[in-house]
PDB file of N, CA and C in Angstrom:
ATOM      1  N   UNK A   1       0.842  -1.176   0.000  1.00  0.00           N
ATOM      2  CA  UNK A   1       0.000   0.000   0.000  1.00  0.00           C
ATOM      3  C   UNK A   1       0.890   1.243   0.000  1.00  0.00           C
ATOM      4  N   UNK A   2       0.420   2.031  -1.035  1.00  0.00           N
ATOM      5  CA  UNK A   2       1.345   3.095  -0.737  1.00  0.00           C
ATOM      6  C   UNK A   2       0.765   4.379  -0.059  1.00  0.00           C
ATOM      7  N   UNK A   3       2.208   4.692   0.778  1.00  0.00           N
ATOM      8  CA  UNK A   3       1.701   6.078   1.646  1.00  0.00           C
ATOM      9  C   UNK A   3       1.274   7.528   0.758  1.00  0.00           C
ATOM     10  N   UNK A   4       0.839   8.206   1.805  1.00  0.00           N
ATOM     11  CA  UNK A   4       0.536   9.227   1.392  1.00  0.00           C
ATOM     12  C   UNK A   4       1.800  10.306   0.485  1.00  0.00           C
ATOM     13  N   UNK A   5       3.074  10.387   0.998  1.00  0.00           N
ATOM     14  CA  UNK A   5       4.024  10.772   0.329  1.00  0.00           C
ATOM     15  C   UNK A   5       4.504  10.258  -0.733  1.00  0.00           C
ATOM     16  N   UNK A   6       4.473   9.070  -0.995  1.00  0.00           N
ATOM     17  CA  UNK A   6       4.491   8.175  -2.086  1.00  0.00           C
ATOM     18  C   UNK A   6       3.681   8.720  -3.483  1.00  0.00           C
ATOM     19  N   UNK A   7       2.425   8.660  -3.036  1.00  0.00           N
ATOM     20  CA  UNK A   7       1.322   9.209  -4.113  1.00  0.00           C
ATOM     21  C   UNK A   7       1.348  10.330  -4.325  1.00  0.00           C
ATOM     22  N   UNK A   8       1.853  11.488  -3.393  1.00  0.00           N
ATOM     23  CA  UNK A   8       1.880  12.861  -4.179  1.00  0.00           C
ATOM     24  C   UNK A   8       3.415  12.665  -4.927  1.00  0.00           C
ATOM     25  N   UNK A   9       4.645  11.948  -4.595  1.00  0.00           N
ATOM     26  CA  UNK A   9       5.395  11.837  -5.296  1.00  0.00           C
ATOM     27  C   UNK A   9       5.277  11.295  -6.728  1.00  0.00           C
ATOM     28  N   UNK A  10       4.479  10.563  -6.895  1.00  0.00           N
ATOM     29  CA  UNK A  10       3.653  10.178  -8.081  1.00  0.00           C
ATOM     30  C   UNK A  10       2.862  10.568  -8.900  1.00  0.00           C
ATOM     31  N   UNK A  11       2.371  11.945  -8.138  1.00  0.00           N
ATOM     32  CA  UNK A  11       1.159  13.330  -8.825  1.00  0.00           C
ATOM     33  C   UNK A  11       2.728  13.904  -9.438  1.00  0.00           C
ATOM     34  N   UNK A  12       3.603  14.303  -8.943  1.00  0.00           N
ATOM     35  CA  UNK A  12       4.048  15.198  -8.887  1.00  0.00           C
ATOM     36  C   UNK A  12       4.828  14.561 -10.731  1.00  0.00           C
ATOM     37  N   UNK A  13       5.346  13.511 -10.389  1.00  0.00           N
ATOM     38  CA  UNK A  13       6.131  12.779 -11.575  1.00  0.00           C
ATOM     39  C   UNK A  13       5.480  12.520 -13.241  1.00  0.00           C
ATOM     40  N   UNK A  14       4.152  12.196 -12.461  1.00  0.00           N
ATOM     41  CA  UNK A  14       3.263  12.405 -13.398  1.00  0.00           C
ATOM     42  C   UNK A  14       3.239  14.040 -14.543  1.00  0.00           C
ATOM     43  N   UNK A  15       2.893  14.738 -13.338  1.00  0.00           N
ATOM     44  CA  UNK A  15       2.606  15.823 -13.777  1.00  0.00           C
ATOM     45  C   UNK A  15       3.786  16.586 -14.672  1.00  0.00           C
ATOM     46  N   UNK A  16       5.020  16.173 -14.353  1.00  0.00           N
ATOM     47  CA  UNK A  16       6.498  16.301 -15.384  1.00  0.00           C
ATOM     48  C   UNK A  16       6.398  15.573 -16.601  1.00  0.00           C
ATOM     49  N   UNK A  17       6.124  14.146 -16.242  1.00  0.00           N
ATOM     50  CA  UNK A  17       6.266  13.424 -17.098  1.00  0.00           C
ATOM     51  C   UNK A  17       4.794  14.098 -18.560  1.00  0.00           C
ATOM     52  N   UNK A  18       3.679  14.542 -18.380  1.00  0.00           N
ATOM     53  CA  UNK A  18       3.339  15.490 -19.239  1.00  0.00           C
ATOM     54  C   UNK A  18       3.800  16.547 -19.591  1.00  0.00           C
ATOM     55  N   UNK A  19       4.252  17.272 -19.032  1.00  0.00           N
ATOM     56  CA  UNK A  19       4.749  18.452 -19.507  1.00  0.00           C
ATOM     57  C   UNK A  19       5.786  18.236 -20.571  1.00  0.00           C
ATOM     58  N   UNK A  20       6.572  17.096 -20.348  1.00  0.00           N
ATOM     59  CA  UNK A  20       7.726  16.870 -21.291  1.00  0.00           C
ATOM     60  C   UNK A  20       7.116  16.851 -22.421  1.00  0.00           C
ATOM     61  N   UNK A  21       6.083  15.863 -22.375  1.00  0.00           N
ATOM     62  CA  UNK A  21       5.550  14.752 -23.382  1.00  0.00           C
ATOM     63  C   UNK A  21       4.734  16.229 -24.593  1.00  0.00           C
ATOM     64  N   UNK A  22       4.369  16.987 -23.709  1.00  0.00           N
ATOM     65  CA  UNK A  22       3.463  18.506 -24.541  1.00  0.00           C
ATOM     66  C   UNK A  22       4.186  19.101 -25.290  1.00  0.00           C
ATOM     67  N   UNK A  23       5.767  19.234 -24.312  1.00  0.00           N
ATOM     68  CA  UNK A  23       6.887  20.343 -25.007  1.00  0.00           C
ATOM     69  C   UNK A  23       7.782  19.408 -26.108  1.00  0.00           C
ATOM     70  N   UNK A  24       7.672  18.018 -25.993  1.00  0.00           N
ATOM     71  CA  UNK A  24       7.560  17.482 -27.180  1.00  0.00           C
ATOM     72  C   UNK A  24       7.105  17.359 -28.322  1.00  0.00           C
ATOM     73  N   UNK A  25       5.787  17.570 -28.063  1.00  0.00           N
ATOM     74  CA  UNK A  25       4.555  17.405 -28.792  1.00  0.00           C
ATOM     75  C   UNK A  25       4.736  18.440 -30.006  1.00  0.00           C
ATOM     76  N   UNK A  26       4.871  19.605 -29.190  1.00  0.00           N
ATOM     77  CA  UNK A  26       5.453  20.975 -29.731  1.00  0.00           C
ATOM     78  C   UNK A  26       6.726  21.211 -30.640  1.00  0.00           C
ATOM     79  N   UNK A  27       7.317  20.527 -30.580  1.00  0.00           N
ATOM     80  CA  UNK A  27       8.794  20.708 -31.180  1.00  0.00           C
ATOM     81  C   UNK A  27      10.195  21.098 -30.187  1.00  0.00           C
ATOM     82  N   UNK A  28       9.914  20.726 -29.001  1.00  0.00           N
ATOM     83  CA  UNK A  28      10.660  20.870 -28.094  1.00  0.00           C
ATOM     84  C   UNK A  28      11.634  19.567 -28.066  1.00  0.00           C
ATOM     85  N   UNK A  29      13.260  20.281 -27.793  1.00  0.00           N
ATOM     86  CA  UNK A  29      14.070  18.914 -27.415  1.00  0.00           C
ATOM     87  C   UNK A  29      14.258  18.487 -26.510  1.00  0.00           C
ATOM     88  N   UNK A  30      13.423  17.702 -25.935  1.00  0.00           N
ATOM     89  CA  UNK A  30      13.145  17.495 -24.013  1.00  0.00           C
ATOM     90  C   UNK A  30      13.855  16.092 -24.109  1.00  0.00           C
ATOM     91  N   UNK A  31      15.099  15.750 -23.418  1.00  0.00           N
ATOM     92  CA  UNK A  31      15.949  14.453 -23.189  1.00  0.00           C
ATOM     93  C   UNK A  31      15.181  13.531 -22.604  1.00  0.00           C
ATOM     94  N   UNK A  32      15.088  12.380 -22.583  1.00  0.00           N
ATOM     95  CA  UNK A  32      13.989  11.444 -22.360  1.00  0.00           C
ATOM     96  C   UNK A  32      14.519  10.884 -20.762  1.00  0.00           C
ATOM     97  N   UNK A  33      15.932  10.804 -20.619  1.00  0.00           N
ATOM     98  CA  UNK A  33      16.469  10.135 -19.458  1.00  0.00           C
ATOM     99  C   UNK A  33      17.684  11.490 -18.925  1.00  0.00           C
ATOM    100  N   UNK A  34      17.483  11.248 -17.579  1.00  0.00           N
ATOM    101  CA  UNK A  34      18.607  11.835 -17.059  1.00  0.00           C
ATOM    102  C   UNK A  34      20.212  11.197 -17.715  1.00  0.00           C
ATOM    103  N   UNK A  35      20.820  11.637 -17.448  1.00  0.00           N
ATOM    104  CA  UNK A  35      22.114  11.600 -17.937  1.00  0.00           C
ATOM    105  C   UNK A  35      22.683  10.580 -17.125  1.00  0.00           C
ATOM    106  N   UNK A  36      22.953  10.591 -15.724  1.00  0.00           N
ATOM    107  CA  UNK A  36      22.934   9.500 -14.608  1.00  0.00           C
ATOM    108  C   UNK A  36      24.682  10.103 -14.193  1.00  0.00           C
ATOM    109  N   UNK A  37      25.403   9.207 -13.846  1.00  0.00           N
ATOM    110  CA  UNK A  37      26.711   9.380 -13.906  1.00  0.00           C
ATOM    111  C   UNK A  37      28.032   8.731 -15.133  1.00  0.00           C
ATOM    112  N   UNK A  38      28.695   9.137 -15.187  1.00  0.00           N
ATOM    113  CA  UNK A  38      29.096   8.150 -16.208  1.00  0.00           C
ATOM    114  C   UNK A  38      30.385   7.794 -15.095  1.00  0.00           C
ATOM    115  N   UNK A  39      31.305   6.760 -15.793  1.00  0.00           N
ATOM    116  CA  UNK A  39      32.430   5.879 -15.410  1.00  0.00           C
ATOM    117  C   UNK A  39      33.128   6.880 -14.729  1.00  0.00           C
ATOM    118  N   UNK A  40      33.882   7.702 -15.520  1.00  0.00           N
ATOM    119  CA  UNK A  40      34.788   8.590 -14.373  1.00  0.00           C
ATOM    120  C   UNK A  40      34.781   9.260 -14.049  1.00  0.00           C
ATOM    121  N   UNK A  41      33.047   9.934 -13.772  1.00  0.00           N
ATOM    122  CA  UNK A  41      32.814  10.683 -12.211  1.00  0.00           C
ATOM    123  C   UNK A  41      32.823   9.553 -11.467  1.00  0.00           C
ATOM    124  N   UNK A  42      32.292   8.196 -11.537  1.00  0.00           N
ATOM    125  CA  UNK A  42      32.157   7.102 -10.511  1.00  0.00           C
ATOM    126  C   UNK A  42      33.506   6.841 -10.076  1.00  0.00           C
ATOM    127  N   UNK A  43      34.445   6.582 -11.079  1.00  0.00           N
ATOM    128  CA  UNK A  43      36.076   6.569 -10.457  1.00  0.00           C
ATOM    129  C   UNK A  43      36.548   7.228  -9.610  1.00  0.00           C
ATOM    130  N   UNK A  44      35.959   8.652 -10.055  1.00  0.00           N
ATOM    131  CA  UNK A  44      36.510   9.574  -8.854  1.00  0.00           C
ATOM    132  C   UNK A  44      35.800   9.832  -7.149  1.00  0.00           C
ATOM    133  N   UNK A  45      34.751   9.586  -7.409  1.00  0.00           N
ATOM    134  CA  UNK A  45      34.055   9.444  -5.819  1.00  0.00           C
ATOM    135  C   UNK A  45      35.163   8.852  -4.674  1.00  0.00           C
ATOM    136  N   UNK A  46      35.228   9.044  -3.679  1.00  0.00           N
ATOM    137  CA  UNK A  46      35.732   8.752  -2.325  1.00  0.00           C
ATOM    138  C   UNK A  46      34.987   7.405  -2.195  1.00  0.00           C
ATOM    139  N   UNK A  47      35.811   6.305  -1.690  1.00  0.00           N
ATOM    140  CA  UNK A  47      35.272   4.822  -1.323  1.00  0.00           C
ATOM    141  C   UNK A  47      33.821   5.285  -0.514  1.00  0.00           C
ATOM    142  N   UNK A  48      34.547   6.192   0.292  1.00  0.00           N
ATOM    143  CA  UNK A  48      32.609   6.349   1.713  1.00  0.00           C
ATOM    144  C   UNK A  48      31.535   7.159   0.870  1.00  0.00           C
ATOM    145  N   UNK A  49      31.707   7.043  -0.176  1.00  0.00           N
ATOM    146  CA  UNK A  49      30.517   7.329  -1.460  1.00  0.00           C
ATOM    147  C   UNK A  49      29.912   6.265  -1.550  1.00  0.00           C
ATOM    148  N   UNK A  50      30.061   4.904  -1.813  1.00  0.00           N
ATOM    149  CA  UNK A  50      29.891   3.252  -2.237  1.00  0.00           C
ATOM    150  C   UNK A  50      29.048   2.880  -0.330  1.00  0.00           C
ATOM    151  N   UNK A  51      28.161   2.263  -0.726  1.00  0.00           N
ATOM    152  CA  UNK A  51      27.677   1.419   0.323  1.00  0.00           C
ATOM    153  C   UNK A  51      28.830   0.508   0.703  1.00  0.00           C
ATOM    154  N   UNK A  52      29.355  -0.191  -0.267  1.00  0.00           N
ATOM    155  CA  UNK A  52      30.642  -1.058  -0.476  1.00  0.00           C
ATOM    156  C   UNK A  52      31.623  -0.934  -0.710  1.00  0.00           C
ATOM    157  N   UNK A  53      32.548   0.240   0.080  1.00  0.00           N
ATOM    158  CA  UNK A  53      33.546   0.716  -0.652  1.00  0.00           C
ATOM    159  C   UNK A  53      34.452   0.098  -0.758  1.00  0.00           C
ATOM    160  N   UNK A  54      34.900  -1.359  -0.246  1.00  0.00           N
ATOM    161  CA  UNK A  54      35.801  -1.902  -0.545  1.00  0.00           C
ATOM    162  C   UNK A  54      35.963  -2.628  -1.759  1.00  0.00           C
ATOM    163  N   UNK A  55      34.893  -2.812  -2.693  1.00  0.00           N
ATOM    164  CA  UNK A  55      34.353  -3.460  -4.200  1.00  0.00           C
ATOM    165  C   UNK A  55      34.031  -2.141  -4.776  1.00  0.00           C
ATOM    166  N   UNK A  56      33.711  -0.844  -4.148  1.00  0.00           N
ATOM    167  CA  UNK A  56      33.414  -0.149  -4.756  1.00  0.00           C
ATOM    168  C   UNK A  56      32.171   0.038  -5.232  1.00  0.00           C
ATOM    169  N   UNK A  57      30.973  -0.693  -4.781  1.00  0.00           N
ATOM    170  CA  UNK A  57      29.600  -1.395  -5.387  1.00  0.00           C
ATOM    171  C   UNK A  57      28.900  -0.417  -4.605  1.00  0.00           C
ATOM    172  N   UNK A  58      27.587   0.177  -5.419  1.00  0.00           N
ATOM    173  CA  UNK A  58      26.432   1.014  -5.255  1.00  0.00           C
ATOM    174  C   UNK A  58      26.668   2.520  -4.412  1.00  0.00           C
ATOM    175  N   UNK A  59      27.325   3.308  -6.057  1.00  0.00           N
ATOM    176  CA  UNK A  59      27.655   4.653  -5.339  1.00  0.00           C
ATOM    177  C   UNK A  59      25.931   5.113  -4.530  1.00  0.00           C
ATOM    178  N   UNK A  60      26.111   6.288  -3.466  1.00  0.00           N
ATOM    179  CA  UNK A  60      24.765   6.781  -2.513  1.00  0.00           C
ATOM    180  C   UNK A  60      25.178   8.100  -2.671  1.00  0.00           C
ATOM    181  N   UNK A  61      25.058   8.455  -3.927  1.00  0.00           N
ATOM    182  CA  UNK A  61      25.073  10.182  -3.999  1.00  0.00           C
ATOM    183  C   UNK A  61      23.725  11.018  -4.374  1.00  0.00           C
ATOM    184  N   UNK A  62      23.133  10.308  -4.547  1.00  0.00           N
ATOM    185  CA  UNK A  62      21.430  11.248  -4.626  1.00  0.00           C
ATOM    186  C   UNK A  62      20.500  10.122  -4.319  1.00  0.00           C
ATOM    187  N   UNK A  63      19.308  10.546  -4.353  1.00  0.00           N
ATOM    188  CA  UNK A  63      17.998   9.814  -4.129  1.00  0.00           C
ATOM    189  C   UNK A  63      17.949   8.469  -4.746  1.00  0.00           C
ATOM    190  N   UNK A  64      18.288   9.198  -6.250  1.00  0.00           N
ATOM    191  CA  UNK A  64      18.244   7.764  -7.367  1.00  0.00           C
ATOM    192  C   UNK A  64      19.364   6.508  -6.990  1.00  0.00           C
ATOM    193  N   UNK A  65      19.871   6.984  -6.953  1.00  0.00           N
ATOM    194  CA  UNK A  65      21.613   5.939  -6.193  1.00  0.00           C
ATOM    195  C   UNK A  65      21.179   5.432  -5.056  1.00  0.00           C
ATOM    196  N   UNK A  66      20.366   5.959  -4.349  1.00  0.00           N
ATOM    197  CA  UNK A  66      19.711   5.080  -2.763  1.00  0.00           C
ATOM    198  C   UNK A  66      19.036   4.076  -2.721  1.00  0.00           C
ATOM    199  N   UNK A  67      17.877   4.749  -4.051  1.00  0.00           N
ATOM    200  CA  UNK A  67      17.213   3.492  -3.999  1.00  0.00           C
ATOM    201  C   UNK A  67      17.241   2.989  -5.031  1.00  0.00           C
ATOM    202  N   UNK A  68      18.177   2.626  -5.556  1.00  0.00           N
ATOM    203  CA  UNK A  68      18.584   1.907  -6.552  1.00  0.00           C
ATOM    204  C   UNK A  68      20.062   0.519  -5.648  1.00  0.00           C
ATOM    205  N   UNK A  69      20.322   1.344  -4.943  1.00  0.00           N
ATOM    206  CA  UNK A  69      21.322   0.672  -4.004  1.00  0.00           C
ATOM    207  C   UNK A  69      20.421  -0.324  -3.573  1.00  0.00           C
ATOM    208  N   UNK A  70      19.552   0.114  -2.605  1.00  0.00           N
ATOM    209  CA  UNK A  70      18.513  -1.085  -1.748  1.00  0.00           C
ATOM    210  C   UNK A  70      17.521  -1.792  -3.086  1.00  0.00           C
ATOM    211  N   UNK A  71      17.235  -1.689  -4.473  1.00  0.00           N
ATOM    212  CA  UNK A  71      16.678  -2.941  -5.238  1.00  0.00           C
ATOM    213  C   UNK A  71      17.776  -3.835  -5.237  1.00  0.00           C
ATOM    214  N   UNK A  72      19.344  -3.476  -5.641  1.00  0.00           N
ATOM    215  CA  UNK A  72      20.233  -4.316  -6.229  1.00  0.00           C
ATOM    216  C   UNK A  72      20.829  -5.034  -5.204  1.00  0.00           C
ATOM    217  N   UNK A  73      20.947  -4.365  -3.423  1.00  0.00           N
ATOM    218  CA  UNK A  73      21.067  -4.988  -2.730  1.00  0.00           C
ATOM    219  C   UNK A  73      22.101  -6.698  -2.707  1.00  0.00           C
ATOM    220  N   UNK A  74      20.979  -7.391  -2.778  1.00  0.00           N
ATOM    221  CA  UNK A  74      21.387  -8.681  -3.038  1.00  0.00           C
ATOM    222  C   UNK A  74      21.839  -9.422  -4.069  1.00  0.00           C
ATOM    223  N   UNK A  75      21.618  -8.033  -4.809  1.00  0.00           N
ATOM    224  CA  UNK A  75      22.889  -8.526  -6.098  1.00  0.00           C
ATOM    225  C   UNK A  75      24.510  -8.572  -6.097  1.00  0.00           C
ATOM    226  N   UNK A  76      24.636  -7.881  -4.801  1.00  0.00           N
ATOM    227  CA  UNK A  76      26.488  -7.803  -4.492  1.00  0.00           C
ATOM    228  C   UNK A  76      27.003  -9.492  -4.159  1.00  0.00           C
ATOM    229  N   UNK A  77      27.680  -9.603  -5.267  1.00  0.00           N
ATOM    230  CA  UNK A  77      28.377 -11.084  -4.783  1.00  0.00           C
ATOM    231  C   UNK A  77      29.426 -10.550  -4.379  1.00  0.00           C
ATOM    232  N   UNK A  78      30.128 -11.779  -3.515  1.00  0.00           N
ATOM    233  CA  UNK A  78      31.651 -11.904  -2.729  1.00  0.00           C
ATOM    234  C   UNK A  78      31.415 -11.349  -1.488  1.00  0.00           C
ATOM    235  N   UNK A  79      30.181 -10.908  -0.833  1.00  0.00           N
ATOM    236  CA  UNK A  79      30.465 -10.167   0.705  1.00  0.00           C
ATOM    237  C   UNK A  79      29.940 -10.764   1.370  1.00  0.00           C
ATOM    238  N   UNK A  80      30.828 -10.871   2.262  1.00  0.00           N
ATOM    239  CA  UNK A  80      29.935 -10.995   4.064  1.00  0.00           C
ATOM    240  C   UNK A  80      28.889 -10.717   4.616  1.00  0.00           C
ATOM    241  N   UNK A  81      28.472 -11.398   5.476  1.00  0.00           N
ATOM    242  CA  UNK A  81      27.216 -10.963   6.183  1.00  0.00           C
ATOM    243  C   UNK A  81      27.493  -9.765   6.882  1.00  0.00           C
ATOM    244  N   UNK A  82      28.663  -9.610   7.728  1.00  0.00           N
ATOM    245  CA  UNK A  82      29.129  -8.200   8.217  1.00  0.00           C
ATOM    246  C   UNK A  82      29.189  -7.006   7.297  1.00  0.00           C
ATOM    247  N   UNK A  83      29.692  -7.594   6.515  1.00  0.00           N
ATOM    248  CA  UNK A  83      30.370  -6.309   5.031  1.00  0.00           C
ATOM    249  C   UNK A  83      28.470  -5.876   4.641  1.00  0.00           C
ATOM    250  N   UNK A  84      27.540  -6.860   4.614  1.00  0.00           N
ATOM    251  CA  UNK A  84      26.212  -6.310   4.349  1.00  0.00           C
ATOM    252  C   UNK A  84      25.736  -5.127   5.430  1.00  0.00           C
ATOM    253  N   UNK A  85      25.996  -5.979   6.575  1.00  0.00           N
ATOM    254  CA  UNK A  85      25.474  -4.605   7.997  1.00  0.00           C
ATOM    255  C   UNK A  85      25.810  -3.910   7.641  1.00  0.00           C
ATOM    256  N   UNK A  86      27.500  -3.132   7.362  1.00  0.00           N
ATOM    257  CA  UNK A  86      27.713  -1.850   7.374  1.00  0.00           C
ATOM    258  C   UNK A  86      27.152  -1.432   6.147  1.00  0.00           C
ATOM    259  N   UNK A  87      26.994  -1.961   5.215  1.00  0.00           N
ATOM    260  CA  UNK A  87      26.407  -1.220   4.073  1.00  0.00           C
ATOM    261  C   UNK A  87      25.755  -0.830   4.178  1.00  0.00           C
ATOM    262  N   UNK A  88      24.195  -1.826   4.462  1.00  0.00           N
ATOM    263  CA  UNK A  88      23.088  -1.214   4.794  1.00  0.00           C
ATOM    264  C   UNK A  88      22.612  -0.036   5.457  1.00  0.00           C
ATOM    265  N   UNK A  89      24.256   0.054   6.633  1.00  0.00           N
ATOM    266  CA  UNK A  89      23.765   1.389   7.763  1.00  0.00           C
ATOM    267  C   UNK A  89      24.285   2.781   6.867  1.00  0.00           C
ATOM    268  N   UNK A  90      25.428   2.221   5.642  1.00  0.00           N
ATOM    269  CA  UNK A  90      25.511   3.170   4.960  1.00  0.00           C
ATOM    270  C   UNK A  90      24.151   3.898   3.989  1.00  0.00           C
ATOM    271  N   UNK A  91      23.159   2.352   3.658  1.00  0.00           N
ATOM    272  CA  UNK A  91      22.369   3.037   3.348  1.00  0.00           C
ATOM    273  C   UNK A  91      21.259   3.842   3.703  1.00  0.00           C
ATOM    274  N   UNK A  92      20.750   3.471   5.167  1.00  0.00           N
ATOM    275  CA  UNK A  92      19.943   4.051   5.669  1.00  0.00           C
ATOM    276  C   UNK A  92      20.412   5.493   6.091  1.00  0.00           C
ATOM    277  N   UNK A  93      21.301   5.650   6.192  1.00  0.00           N
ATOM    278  CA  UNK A  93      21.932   7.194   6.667  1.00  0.00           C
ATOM    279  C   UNK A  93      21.952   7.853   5.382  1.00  0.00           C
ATOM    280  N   UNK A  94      22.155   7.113   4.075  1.00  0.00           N
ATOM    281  CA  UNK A  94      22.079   8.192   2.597  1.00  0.00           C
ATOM    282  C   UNK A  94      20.587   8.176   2.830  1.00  0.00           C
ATOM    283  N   UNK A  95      20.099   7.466   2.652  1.00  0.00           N
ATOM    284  CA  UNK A  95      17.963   7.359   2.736  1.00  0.00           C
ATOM    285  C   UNK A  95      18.141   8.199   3.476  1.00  0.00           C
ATOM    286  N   UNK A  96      18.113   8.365   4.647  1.00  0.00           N
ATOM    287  CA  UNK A  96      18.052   9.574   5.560  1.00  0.00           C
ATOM    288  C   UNK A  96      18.103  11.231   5.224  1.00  0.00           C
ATOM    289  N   UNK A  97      19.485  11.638   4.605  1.00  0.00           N
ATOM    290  CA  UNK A  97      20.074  12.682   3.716  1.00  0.00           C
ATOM    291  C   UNK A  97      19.522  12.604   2.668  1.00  0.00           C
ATOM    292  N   UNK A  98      19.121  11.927   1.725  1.00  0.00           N
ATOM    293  CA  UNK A  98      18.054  12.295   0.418  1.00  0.00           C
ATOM    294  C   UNK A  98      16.954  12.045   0.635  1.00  0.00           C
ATOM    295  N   UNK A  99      16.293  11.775   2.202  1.00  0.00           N
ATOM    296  CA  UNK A  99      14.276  12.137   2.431  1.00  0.00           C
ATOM    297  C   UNK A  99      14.222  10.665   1.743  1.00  0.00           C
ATOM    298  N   UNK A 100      15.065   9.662   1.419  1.00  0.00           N
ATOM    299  CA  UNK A 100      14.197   8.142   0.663  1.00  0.00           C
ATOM    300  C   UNK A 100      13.522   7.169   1.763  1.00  0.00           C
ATOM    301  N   UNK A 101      12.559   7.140   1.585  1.00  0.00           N
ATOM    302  CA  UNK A 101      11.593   5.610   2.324  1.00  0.00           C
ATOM    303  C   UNK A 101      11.800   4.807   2.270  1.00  0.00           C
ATOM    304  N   UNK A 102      12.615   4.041   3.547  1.00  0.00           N
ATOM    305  CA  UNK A 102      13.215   2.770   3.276  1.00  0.00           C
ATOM    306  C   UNK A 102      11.771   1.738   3.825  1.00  0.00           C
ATOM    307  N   UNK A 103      11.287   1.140   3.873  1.00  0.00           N
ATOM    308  CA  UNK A 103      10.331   0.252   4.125  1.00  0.00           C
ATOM    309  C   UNK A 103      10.740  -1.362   5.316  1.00  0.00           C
ATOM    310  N   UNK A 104      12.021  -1.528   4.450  1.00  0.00           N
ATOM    311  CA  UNK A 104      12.498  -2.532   5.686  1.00  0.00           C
ATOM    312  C   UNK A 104      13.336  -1.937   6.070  1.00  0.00           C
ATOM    313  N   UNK A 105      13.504  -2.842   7.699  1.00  0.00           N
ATOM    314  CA  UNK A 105      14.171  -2.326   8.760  1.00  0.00           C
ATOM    315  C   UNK A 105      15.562  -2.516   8.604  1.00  0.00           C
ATOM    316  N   UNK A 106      15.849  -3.998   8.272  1.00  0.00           N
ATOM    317  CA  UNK A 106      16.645  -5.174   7.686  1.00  0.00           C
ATOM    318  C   UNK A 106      17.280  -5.572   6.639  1.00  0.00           C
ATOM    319  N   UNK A 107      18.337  -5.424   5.857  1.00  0.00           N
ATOM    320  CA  UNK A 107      19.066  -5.666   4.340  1.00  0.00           C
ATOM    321  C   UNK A 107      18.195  -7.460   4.593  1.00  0.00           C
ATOM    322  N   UNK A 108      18.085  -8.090   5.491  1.00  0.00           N
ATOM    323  CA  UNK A 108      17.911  -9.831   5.714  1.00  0.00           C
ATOM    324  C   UNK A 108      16.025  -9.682   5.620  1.00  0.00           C
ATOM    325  N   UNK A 109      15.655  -8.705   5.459  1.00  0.00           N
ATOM    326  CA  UNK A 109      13.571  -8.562   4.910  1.00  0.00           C
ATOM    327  C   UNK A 109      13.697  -7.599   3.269  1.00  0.00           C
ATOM    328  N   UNK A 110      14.551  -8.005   2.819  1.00  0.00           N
ATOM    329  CA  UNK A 110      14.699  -7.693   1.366  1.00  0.00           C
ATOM    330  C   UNK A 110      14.550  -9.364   0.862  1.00  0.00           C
ATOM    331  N   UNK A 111      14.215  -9.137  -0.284  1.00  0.00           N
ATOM    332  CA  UNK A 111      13.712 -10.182  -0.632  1.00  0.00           C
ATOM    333  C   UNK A 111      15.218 -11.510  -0.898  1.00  0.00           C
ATOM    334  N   UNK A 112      14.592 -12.199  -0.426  1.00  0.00           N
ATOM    335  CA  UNK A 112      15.386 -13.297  -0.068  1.00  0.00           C
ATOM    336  C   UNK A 112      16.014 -13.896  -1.728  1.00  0.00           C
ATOM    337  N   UNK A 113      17.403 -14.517  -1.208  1.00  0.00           N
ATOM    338  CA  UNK A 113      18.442 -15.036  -2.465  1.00  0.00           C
ATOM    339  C   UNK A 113      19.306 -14.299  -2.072  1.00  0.00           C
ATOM    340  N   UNK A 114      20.004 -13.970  -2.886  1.00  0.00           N
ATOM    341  CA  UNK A 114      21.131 -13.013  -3.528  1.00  0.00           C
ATOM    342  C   UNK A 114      22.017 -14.588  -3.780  1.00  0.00           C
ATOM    343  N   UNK A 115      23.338 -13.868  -4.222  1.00  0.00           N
ATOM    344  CA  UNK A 115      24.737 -14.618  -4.639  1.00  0.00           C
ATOM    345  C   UNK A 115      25.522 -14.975  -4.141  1.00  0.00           C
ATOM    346  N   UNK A 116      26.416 -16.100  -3.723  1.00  0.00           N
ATOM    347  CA  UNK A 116      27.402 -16.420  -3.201  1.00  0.00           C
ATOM    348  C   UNK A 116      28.225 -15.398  -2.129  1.00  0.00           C
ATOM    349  N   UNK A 117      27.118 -15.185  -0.993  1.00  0.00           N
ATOM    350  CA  UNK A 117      27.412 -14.836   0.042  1.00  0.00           C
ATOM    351  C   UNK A 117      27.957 -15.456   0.594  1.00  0.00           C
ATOM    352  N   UNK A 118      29.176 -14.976   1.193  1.00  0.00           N
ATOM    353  CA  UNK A 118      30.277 -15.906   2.116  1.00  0.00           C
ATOM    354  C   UNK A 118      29.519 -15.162   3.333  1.00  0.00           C
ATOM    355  N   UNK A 119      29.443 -16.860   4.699  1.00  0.00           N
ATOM    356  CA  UNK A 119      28.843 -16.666   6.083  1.00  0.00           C
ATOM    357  C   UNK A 119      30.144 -16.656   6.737  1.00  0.00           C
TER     358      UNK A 119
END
C-alpha cells in the first residue's frame, strides 16, 4: 500500500512526465532520461561514497543511487554478512540525507536469495 508521500510523489512525476511529453509534442528537445553518472565521475568518488567501498559497489550520492542501491542490494556477490550490515547502515543514513523511504528495517527482509554470500 502506498503512503501518502508516495502518491503525491507520483502526482508530482506524473505531472512532469506530461509536460515533457506537450513540449515534445510541440517541437521541443526534451531528453527522455537523465544523464545518470558516467564511469569517471564514478572513479573519482571517495570509497565512503559506495555502500561497499571496498568493491566499490552502489555509489549513494542522490535519491536515485539510494534506492537503486537497496533494489540491487542482493545482487552484491563476494560479501559478508558483516560487510552487508555496514552497508546497509551506509544506506539508511544516505535514505536519511536524500528524504528516501526505506520500508524494511533489515538488508535480511529484502527479498530473499542473492549470490554467493560468504557466512
Amino acid at each position: 500500500m502506498a503512503t501518502n508521500r508516495q502518491k503525491e510523489a507520483a502526482r508530482r512525476n506524473i505531472a512532469k512526465a506530461r509536460q515533457a511529453q506537450s513540449a515534445r509534442a510541440h517541437g521541443a528537445d526534451v531528453p527522455r532520461h537523465g544523464e545518470g553518472m558516467s564511469t569517471a565521475e564514478e572513479n573519482k568518488l571517495a570509497d565512503q561514497k559506495f555502500a561497499f567501498p571496498e568493491e566499490r559497489k552502489e555509489p549513494l550520492t542522490d535519491a536515485r543511487h539510494v534506492r537503486n542501491a537497496i533494489a540491487r542490494f542482493d545482487q552484491v556477490e563476494g560479501v559478508s554478512d558483516a560487510e552487508r550490515d555496514r552497508a546497509w547502515k551506509r544506506i539508511l543514513a544516505a535514505a536519511e540525507r536524500y528524504d528516501v523511504e526505506v520500508s524494511a528495517s533489515d538488508w535480511r527482509d529484502l527479498a530473499k536469495g542473492g549470490k554467493d554470500r560468504k557466512h
